[in-house]
PDB file of N, CA and C in Angstrom:
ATOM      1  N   UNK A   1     -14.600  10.492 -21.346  1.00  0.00           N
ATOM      2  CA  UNK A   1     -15.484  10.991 -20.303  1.00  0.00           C
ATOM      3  C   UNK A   1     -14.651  11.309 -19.064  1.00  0.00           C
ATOM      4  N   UNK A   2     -15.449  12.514 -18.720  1.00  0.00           N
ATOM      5  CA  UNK A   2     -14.374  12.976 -17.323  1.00  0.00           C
ATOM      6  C   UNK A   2     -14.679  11.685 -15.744  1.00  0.00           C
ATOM      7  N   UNK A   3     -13.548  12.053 -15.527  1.00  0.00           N
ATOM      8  CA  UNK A   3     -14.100  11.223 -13.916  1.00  0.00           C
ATOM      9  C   UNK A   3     -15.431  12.502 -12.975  1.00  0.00           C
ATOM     10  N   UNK A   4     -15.699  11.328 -12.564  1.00  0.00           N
ATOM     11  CA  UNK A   4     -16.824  12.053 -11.244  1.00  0.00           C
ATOM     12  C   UNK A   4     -16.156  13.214 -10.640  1.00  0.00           C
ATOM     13  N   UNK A   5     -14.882  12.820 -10.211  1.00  0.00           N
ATOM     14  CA  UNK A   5     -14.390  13.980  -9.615  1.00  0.00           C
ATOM     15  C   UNK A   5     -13.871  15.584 -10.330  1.00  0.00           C
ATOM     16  N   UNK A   6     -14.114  15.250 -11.603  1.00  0.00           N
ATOM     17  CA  UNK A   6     -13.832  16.375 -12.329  1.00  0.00           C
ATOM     18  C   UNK A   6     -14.544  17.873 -12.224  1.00  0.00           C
ATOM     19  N   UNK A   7     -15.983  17.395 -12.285  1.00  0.00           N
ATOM     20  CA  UNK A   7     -16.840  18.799 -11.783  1.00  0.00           C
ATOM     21  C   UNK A   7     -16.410  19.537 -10.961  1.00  0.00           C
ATOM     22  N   UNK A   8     -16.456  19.092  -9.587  1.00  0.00           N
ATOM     23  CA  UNK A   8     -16.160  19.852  -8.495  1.00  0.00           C
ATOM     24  C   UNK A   8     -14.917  20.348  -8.425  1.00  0.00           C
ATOM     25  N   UNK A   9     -13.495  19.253  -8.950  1.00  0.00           N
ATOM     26  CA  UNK A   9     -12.597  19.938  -9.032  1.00  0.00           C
ATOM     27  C   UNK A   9     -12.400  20.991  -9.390  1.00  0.00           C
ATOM     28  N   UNK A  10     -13.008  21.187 -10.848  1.00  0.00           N
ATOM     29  CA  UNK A  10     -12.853  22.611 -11.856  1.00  0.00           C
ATOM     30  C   UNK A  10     -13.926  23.480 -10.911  1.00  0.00           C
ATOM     31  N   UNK A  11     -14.981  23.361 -10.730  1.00  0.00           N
ATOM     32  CA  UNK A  11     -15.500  24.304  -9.749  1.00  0.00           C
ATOM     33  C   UNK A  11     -15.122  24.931  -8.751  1.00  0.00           C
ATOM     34  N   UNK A  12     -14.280  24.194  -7.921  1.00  0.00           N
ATOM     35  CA  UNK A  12     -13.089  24.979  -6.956  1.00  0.00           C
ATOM     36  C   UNK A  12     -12.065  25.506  -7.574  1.00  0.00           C
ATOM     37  N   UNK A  13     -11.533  25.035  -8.664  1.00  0.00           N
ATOM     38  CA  UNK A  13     -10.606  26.022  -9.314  1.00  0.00           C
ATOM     39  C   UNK A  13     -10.981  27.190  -9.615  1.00  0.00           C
ATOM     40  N   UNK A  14     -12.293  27.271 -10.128  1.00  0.00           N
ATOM     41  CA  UNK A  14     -12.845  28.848 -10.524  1.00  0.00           C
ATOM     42  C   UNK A  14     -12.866  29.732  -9.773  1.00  0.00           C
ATOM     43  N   UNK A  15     -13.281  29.007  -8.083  1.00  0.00           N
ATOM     44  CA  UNK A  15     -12.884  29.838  -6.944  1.00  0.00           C
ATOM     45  C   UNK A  15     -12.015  30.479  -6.544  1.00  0.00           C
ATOM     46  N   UNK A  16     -10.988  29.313  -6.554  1.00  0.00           N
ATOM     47  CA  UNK A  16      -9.740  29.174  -5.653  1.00  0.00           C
ATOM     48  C   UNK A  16      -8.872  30.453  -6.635  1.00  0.00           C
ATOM     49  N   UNK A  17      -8.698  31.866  -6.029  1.00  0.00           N
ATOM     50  CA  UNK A  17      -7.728  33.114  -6.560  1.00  0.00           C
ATOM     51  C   UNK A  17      -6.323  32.285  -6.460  1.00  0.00           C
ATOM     52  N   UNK A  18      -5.780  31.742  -5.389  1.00  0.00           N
ATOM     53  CA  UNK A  18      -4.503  31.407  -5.559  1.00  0.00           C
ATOM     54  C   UNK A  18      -4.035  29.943  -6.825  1.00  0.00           C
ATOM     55  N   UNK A  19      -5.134  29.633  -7.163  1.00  0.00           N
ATOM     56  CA  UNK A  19      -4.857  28.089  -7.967  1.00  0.00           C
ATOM     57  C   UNK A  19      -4.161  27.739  -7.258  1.00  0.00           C
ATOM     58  N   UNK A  20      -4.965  26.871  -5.838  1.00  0.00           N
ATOM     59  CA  UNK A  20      -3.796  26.178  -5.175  1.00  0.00           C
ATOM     60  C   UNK A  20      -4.207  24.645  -5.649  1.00  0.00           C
ATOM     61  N   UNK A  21      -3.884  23.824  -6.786  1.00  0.00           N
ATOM     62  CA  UNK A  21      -4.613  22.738  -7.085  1.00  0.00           C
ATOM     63  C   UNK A  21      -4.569  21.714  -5.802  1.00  0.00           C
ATOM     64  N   UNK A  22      -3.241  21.275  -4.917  1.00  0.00           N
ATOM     65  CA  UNK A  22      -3.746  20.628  -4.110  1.00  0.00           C
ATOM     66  C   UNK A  22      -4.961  21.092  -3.054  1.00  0.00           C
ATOM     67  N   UNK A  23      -5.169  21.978  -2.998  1.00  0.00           N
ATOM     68  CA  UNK A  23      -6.509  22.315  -1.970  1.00  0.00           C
ATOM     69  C   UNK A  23      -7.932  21.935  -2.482  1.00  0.00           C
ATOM     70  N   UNK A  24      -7.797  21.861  -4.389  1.00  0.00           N
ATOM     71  CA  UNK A  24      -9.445  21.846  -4.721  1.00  0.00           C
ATOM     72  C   UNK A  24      -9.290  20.011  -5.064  1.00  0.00           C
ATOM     73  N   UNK A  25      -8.293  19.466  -5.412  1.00  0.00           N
ATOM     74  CA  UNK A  25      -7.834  18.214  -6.045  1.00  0.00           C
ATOM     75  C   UNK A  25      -8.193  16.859  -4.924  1.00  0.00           C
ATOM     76  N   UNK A  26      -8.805  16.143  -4.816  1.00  0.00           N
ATOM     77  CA  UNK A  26      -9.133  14.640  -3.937  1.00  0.00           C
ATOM     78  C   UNK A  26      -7.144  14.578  -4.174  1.00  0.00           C
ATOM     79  N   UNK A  27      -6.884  13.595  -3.216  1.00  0.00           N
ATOM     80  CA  UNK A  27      -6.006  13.392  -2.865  1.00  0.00           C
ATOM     81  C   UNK A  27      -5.875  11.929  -3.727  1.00  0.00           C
ATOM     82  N   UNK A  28      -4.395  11.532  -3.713  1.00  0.00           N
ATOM     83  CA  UNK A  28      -4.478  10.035  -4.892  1.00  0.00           C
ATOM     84  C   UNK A  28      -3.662   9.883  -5.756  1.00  0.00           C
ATOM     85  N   UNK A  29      -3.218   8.917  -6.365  1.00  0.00           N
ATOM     86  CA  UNK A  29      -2.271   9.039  -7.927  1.00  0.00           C
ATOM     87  C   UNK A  29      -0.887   9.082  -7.365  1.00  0.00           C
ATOM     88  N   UNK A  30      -0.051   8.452  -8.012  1.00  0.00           N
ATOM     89  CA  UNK A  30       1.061   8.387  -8.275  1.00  0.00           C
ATOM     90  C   UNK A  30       1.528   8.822  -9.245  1.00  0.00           C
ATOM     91  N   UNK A  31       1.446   9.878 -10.546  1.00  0.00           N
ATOM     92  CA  UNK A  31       1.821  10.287 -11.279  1.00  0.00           C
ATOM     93  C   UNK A  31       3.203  11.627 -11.191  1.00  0.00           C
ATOM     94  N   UNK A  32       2.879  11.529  -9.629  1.00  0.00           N
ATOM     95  CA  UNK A  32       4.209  12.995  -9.375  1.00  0.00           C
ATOM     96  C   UNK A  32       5.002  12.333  -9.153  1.00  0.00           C
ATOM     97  N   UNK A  33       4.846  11.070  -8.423  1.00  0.00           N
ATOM     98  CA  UNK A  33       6.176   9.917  -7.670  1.00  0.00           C
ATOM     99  C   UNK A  33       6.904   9.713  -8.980  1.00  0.00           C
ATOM    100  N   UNK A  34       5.902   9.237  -9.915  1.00  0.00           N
ATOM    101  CA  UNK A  34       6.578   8.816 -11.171  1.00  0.00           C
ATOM    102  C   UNK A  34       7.442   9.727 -11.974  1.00  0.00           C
ATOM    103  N   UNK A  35       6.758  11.091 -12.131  1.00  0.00           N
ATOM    104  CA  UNK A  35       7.462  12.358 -13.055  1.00  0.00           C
ATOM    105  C   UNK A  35       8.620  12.539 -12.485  1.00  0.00           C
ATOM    106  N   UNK A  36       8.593  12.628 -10.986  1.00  0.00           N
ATOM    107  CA  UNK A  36      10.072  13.129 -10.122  1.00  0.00           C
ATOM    108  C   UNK A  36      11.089  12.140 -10.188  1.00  0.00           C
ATOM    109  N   UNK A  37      10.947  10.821 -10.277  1.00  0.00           N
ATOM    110  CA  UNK A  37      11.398   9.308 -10.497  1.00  0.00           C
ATOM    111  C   UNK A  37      12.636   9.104 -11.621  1.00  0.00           C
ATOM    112  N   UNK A  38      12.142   9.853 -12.343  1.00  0.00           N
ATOM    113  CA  UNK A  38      12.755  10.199 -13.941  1.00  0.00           C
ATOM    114  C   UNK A  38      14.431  10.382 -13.486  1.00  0.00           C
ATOM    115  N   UNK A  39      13.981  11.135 -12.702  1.00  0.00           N
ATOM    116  CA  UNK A  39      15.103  12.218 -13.169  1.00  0.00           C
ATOM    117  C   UNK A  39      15.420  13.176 -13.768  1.00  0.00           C
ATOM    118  N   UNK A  40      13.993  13.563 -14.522  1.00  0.00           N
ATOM    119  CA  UNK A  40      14.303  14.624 -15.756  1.00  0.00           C
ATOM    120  C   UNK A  40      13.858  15.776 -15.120  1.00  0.00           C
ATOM    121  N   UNK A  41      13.452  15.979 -13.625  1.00  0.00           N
ATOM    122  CA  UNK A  41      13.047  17.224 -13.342  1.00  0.00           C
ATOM    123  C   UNK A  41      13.708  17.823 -12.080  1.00  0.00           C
ATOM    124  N   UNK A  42      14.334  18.838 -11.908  1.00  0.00           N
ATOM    125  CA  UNK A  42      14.544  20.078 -11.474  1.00  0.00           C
ATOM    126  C   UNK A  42      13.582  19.626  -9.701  1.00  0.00           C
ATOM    127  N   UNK A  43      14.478  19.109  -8.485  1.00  0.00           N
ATOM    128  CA  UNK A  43      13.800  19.445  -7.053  1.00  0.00           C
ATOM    129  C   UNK A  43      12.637  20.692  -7.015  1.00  0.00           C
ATOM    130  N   UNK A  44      12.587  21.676  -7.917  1.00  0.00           N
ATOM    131  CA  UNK A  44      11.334  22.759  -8.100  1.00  0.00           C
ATOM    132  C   UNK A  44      10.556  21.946  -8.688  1.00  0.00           C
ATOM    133  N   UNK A  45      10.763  21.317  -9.935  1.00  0.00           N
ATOM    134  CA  UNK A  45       9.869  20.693 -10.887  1.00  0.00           C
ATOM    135  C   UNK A  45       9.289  19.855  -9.929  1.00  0.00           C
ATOM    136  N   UNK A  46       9.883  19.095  -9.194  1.00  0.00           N
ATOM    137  CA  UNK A  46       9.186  17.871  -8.361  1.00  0.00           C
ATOM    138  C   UNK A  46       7.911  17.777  -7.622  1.00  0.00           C
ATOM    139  N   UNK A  47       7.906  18.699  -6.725  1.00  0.00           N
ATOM    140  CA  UNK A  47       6.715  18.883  -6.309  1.00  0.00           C
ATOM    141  C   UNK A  47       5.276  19.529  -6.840  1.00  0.00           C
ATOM    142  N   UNK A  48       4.907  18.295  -7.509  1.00  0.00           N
ATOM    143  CA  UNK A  48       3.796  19.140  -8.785  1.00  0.00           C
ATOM    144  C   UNK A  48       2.062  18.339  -8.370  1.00  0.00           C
ATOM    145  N   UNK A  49       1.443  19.492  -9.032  1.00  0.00           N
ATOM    146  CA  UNK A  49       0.236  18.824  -8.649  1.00  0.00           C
ATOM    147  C   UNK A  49      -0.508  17.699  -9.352  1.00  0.00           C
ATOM    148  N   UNK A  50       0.118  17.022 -10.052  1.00  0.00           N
ATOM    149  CA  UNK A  50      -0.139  15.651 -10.847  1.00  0.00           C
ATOM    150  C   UNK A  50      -0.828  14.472  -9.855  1.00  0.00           C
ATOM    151  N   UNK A  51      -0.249  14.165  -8.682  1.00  0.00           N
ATOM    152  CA  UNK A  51      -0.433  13.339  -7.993  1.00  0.00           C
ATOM    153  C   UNK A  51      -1.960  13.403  -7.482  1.00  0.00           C
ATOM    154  N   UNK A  52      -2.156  14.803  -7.253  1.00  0.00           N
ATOM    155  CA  UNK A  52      -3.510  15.358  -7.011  1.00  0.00           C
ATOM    156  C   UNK A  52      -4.400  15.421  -8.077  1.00  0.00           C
ATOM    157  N   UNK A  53      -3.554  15.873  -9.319  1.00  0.00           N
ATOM    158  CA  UNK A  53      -4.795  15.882 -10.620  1.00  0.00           C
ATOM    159  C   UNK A  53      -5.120  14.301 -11.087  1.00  0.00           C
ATOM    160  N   UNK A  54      -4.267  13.606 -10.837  1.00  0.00           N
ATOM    161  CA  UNK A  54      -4.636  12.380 -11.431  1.00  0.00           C
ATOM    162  C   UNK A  54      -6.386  11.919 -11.397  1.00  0.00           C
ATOM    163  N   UNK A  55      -6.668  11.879 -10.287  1.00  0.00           N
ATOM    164  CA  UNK A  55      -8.024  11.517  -9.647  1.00  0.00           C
ATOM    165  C   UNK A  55      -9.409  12.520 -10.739  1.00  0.00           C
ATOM    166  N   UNK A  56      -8.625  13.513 -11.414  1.00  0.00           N
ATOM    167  CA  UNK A  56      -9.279  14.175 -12.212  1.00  0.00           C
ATOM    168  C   UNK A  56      -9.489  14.023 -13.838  1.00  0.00           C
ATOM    169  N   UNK A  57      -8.100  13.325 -14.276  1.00  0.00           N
ATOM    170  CA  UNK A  57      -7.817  13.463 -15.585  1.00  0.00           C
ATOM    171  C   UNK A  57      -8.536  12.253 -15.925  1.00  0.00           C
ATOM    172  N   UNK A  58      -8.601  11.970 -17.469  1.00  0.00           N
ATOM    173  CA  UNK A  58      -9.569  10.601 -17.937  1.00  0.00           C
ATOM    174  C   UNK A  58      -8.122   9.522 -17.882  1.00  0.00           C
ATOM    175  N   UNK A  59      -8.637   8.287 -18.130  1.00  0.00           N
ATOM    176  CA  UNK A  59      -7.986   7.625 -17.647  1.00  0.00           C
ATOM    177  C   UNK A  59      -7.035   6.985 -18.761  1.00  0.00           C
ATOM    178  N   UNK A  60      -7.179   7.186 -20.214  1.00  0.00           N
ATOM    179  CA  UNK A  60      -6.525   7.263 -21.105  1.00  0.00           C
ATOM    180  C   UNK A  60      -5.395   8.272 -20.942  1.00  0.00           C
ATOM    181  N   UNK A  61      -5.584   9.602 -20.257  1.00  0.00           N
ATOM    182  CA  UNK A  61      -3.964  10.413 -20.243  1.00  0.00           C
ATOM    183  C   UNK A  61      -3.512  10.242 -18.954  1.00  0.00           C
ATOM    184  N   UNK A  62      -4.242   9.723 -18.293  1.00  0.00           N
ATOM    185  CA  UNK A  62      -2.980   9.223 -17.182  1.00  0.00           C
ATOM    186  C   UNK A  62      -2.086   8.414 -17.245  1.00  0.00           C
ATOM    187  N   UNK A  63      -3.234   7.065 -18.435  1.00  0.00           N
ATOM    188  CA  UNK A  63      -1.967   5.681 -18.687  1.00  0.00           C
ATOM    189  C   UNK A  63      -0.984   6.340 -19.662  1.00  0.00           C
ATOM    190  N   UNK A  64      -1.284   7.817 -20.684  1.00  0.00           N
ATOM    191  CA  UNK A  64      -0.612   7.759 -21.686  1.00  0.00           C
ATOM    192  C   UNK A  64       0.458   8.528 -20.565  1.00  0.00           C
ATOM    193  N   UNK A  65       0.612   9.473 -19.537  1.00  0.00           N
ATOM    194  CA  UNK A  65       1.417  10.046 -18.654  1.00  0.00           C
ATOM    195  C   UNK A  65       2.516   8.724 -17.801  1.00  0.00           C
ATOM    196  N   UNK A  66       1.673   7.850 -17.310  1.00  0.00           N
ATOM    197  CA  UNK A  66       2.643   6.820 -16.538  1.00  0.00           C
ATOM    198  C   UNK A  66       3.343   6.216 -17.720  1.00  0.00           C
ATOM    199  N   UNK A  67       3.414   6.054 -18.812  1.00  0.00           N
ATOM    200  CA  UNK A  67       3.961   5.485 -20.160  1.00  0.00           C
ATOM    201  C   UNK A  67       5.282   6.414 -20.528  1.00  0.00           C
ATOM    202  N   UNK A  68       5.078   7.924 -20.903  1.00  0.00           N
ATOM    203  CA  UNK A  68       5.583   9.042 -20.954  1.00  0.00           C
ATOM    204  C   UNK A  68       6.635   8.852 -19.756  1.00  0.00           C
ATOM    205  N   UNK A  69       7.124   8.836 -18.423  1.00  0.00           N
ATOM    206  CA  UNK A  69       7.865   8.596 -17.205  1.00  0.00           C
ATOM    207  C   UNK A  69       8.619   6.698 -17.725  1.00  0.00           C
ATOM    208  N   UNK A  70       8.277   6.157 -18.678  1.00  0.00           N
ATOM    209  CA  UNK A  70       8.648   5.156 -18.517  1.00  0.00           C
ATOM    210  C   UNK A  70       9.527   5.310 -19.403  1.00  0.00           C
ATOM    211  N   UNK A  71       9.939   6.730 -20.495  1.00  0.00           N
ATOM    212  CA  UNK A  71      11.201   6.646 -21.057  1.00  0.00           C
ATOM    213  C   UNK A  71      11.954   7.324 -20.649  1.00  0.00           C
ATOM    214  N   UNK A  72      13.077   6.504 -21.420  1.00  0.00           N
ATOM    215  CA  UNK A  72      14.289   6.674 -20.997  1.00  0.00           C
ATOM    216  C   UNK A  72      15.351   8.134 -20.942  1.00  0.00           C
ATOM    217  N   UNK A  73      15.067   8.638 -21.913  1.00  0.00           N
ATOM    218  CA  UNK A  73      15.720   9.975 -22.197  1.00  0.00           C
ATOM    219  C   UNK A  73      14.843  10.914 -21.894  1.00  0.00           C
ATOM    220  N   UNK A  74      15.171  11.834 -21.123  1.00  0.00           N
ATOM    221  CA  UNK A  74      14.775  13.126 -20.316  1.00  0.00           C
ATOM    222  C   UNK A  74      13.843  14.029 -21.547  1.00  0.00           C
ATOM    223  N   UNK A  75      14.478  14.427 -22.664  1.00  0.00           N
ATOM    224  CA  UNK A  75      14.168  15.019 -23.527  1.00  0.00           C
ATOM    225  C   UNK A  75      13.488  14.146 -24.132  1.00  0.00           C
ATOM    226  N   UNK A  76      12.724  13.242 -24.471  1.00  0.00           N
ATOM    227  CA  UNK A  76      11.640  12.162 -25.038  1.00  0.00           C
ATOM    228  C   UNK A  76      10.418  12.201 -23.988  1.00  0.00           C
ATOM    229  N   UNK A  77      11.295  12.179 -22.660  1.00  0.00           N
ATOM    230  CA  UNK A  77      10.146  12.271 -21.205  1.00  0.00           C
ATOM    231  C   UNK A  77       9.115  13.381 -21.121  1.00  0.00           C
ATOM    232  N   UNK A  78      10.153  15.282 -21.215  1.00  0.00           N
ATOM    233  CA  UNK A  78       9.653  15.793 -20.999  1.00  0.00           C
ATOM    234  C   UNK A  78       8.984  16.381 -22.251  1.00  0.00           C
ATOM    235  N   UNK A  79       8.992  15.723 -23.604  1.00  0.00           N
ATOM    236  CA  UNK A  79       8.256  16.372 -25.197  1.00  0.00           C
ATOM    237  C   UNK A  79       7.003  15.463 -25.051  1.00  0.00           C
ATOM    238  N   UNK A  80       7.151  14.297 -24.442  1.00  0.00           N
ATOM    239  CA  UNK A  80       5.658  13.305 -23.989  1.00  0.00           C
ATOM    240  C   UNK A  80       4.727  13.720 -23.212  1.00  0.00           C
ATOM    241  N   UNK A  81       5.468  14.454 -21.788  1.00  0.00           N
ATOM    242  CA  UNK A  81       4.847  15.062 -20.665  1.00  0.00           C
ATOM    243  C   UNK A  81       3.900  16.389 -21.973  1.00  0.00           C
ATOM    244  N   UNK A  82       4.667  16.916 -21.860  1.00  0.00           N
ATOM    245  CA  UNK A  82       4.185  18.445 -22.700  1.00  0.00           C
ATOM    246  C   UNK A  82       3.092  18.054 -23.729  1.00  0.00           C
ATOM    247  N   UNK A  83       3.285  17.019 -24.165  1.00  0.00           N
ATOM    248  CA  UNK A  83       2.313  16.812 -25.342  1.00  0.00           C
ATOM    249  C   UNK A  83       1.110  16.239 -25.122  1.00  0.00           C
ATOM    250  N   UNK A  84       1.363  15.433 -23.863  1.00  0.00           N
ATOM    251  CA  UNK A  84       0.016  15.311 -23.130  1.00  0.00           C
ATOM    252  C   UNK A  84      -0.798  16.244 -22.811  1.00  0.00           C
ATOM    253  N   UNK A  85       0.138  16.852 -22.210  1.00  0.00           N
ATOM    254  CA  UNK A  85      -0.274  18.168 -20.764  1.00  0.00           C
ATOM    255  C   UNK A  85      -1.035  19.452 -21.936  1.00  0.00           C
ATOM    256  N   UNK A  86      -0.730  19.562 -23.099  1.00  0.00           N
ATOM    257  CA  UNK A  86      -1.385  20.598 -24.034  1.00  0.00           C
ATOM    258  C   UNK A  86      -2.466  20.156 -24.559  1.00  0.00           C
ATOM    259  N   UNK A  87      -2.500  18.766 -24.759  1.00  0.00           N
ATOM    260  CA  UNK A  87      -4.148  18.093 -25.505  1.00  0.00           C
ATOM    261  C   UNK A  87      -5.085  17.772 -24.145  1.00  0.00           C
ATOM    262  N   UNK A  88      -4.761  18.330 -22.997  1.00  0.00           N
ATOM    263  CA  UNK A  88      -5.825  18.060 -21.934  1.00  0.00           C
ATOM    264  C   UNK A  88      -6.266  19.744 -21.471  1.00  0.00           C
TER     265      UNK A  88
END
């Protein structure tokens, strides 16, 4: 089940022409602190809107996302990230 905040989020996305996700996203989550933390991403990669989507996603792929940042090899990190990020 989605969080409460999910409706409205996606409803401002439909709006929002630029997809600026932090503008439609509640503020919250530590999931970008964590992705950038790694090491496995690129100062571009870093600043992502995870931290903002968190407050959106169910709460099973966020724990499976903070889990995903907890390994060790970059290439294990980012085939976890991706494999999340495609079944949501």
């Amino acid at each position: 089940m989605a969080p409460p905040t999910a409706p409205a989020y996606f409803a401002c996305m439909q709006q929002a022409c630029d997809w600026d996700t932090k503008k439609c996203a509640p503020l919250g989550g530590d999931l970008g602190d964590r992705r950038c933390a790694t090491g496995c991403f690129t100062q571009v990669e870093c600043p992502n809107a995870l931290g903002h989507l968190q407050s959106v996603l169910r709460p099973e792929v966020t724990q499976v996302l903070a889990w995903c940042y907890t390994l060790g090899d970059c290439a294990e990190v980012r085939a976890c990230e991706d494999g999340v990020l495609t079944e949501i």
